[in-house]
Each structure stands twice: as C-alpha cells, then as structure tokens.
C-alpha atoms as a PDB file:
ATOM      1  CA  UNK A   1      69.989  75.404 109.207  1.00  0.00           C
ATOM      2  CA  UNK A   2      67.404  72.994 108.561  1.00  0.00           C
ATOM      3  CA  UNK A   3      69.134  69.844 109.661  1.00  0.00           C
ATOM      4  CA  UNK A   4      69.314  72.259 113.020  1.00  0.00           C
ATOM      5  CA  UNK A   5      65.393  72.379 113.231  1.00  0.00           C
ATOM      6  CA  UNK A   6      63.687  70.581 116.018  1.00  0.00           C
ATOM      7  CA  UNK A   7      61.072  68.435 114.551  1.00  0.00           C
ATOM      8  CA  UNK A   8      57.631  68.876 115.213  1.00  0.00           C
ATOM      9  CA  UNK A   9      54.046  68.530 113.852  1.00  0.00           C
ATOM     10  CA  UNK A  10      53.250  70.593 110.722  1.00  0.00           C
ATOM     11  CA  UNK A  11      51.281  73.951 111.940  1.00  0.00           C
ATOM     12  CA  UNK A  12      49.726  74.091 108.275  1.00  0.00           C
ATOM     13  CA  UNK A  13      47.936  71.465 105.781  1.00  0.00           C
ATOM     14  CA  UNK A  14      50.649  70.421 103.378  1.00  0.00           C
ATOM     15  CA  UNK A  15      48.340  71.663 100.480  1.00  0.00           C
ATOM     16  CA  UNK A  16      47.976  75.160 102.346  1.00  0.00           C
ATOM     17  CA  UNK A  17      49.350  77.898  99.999  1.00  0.00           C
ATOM     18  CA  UNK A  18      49.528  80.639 102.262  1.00  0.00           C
ATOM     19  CA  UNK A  19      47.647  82.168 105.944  1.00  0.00           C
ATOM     20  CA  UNK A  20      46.305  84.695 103.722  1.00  0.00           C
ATOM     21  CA  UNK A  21      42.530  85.473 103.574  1.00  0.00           C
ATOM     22  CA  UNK A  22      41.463  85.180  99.855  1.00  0.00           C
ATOM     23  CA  UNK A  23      40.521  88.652 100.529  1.00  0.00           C
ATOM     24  CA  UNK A  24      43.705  89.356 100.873  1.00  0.00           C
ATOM     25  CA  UNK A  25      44.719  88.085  97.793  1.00  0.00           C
ATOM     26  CA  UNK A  26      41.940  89.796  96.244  1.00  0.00           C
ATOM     27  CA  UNK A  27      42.521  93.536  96.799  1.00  0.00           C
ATOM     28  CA  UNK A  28      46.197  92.484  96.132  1.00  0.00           C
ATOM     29  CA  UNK A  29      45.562  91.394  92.487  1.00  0.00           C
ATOM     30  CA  UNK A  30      43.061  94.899  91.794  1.00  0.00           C
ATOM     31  CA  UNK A  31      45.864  96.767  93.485  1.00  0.00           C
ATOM     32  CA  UNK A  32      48.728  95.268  90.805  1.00  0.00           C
ATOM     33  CA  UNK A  33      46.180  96.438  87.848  1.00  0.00           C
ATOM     34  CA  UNK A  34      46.008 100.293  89.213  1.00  0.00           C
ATOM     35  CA  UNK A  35      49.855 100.355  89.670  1.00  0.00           C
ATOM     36  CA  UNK A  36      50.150  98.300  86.147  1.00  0.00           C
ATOM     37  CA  UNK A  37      47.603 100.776  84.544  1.00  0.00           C
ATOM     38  CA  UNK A  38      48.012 104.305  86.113  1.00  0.00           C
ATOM     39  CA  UNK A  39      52.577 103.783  86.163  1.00  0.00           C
ATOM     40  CA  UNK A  40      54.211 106.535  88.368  1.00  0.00           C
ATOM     41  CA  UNK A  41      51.237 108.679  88.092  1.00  0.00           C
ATOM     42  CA  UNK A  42      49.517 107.271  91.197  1.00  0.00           C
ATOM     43  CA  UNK A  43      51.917 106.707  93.851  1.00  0.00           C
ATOM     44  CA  UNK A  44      52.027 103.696  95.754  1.00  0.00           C
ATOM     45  CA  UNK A  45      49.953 105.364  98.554  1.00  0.00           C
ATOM     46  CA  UNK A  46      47.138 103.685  97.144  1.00  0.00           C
ATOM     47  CA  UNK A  47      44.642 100.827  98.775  1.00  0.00           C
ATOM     48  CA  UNK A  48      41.944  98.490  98.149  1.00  0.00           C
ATOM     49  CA  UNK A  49      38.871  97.980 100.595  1.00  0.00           C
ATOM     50  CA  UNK A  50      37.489  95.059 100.115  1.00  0.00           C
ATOM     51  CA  UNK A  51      33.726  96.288 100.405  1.00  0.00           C
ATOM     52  CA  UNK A  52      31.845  92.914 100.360  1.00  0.00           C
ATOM     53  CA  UNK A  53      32.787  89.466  99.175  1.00  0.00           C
ATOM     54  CA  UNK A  54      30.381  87.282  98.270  1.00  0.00           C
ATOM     55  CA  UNK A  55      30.891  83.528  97.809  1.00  0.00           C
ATOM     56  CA  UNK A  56      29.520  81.463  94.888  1.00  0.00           C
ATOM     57  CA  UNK A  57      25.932  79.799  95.842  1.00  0.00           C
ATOM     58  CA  UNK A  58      24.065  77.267  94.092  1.00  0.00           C
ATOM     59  CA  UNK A  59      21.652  80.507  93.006  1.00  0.00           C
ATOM     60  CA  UNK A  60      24.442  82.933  92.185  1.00  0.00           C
ATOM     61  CA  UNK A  61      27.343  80.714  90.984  1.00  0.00           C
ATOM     62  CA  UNK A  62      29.837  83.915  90.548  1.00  0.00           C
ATOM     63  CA  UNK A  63      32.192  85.711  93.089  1.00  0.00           C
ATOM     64  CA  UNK A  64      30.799  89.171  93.612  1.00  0.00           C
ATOM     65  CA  UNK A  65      33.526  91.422  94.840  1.00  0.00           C
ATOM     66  CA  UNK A  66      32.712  95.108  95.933  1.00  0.00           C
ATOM     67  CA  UNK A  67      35.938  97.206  96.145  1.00  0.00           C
ATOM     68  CA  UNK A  68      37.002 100.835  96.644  1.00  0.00           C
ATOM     69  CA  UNK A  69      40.320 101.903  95.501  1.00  0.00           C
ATOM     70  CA  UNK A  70      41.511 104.510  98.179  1.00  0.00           C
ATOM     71  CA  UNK A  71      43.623 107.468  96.720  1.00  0.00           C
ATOM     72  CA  UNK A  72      45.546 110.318  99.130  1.00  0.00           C
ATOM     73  CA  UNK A  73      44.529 113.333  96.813  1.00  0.00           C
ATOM     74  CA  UNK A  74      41.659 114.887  94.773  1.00  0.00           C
ATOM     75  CA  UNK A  75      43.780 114.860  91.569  1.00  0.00           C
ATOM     76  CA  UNK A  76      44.253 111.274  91.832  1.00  0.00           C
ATOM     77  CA  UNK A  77      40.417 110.235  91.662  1.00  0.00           C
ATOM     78  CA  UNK A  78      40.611 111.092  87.708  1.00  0.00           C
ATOM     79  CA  UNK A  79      43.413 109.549  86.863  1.00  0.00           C
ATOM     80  CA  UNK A  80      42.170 106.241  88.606  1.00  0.00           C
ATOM     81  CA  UNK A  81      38.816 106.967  86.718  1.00  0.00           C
ATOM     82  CA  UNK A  82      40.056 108.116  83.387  1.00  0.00           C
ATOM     83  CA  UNK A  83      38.163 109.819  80.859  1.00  0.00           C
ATOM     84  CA  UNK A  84      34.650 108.348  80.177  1.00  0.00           C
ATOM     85  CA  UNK A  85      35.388 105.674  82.974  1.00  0.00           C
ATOM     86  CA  UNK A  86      37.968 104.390  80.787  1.00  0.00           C
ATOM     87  CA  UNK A  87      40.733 103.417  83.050  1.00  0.00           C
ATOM     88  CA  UNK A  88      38.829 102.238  85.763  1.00  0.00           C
ATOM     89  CA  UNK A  89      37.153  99.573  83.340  1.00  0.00           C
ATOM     90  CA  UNK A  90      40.618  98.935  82.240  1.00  0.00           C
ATOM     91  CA  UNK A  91      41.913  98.196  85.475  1.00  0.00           C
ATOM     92  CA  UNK A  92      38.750  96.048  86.416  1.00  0.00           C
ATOM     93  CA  UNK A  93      38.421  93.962  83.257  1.00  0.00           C
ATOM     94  CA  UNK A  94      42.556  93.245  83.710  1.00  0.00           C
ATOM     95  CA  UNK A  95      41.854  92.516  87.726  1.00  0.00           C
ATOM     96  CA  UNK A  96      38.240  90.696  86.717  1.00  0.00           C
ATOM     97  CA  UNK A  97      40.539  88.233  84.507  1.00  0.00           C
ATOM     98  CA  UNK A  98      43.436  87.269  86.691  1.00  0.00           C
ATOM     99  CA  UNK A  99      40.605  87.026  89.873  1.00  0.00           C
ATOM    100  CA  UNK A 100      38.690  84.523  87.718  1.00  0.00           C
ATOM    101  CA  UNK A 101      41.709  82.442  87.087  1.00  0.00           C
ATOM    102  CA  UNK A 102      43.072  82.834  90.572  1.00  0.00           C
ATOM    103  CA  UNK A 103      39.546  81.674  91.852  1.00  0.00           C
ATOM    104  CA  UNK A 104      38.897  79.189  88.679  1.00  0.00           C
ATOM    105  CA  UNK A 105      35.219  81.136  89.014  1.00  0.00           C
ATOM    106  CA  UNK A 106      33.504  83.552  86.965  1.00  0.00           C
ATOM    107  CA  UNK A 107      33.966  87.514  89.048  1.00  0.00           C
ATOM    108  CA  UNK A 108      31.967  90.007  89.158  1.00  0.00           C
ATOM    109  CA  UNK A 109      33.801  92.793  90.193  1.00  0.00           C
ATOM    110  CA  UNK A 110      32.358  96.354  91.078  1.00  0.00           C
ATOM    111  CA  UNK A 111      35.144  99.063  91.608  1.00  0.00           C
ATOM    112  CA  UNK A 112      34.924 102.390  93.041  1.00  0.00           C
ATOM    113  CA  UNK A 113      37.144 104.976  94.097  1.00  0.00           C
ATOM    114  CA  UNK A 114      36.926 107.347  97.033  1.00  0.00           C
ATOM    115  CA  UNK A 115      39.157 109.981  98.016  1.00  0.00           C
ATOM    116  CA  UNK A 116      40.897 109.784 101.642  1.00  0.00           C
ATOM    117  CA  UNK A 117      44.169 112.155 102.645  1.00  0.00           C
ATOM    118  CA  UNK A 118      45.857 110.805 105.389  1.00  0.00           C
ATOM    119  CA  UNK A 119      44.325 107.321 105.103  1.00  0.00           C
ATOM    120  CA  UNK A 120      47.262 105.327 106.461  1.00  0.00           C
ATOM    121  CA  UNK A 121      46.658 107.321 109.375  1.00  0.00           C
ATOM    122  CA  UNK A 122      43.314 105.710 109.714  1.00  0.00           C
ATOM    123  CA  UNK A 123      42.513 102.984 111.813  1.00  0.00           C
ATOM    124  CA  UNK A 124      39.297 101.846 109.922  1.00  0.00           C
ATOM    125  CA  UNK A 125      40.973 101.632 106.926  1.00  0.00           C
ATOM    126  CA  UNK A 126      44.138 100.464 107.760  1.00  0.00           C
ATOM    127  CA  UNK A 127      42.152  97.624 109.296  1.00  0.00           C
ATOM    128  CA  UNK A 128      39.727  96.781 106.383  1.00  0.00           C
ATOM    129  CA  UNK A 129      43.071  96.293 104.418  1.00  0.00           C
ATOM    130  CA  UNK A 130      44.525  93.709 106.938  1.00  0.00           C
ATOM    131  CA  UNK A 131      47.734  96.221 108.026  1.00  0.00           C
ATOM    132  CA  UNK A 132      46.363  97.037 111.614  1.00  0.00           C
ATOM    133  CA  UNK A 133      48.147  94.180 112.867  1.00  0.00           C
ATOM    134  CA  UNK A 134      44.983  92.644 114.764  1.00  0.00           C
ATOM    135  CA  UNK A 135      44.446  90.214 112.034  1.00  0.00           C
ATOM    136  CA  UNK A 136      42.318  90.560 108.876  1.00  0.00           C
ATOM    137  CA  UNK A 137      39.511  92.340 108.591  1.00  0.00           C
ATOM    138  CA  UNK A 138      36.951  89.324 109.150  1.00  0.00           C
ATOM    139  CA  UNK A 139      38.386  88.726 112.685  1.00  0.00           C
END
C-alpha cells in the first residue's frame, strides 16, 4: 500500500510525536492512575477536566496542573477519594511521577473530584475533555 501512495509534502514536523494537545496527554496519564488504582470498582465512565494548565516560567519553573476527576454516581466520589484522602494521593503521586517524566519537569498536580450523572451527555464537559469533536478544548 505504501509504494501506492502519491507523494507529497509531509503535513507534520518529522520530530512531531502526535496532534495531541499536551493536555491531552495529561488528563490521559491521571486517568490510567484512577483505572490502575480504583480496578473494576470505578467503571470506565470516568473523566479528567483539565482545570488549568500552567506552563513553567522563569518565576515558577514547575507545571501546575489543576484537574477534576468526573465520576457518574455519588458512591463513586469515595472510592476515588479513599479513606483519609488516601487514594486520591495515591493516584496523584503515581500520575505526579509519570507527568514529570513525560514533561522532563517537576508537576504540581492538584486533583479533585466532582460528581456529574449523565456527564457524557454534557456538552461542556464532553468538550473540556477534547471528545466534542470541535477540536480541543483551547480552540
């Protein structure tokens, strides 16, 4: 199939790894840690809103990443949370580690986790996670 291709110019930088936002990429990875942590117990109608994302600065030379972890039911928001905040933490310091060596920066990462039936069925956050299909959520 290949051989078949017409040629043309390249539409992306050869060192481009994906058209991905690195928000993208970033709810992604805290997303793997609550279905690593929490196993069949929270379903995979789960989502991550990137809140804010804040760049590295010569003043503040860390990634600040606000997120909330959207859950469809009541009786999920404690098992996300865990006693004493223990599970959260869990799933942030695991997420916190892989985002620092995904961005080769030090994260701060600030999770919370809100409670939203039906949210697939909502257009705000369907389109903060990127699955609106207008683009991401910076356009």
């Amino acid at each position: 199939i290949v051989d078949r291709l017409p040629e043309g110019e390249p539409l992306y930088p050869a060192d481009y790894l994906t058209d991905q936002p690195e928000r993208f990429f970033a709810a992604e990875i805290v997303r793997e840690k609550l279905l690593q942590f929490t196993h069949a117990e929270i379903p995979f109608s789960s989502a991550v809103v990137i809140d804010r994302f804040e760049e590295p600065s010569g003043s503040k030379p860390v990634l600040r990443l606000y997120c909330t972890i959207v859950v469809d039911k009541e009786s999920q928001k404690p098992i996300v949370v865990g006693r004493g905040g223990e599970m959260i933490k869990r799933i942030g310091t695991s997420a916190r580690e892989e985002l620092e060596r995904f961005f080769s920066t030090r994260v701060f990462l600030d999770l919370h986790v809100r409670v939203k039936a039906d949210w697939r069925e909502d257009d705000r956050v369907l389109h903060d996670i990127g699955m609106d299909g207008g683009g991401t959520p910076d356009d």
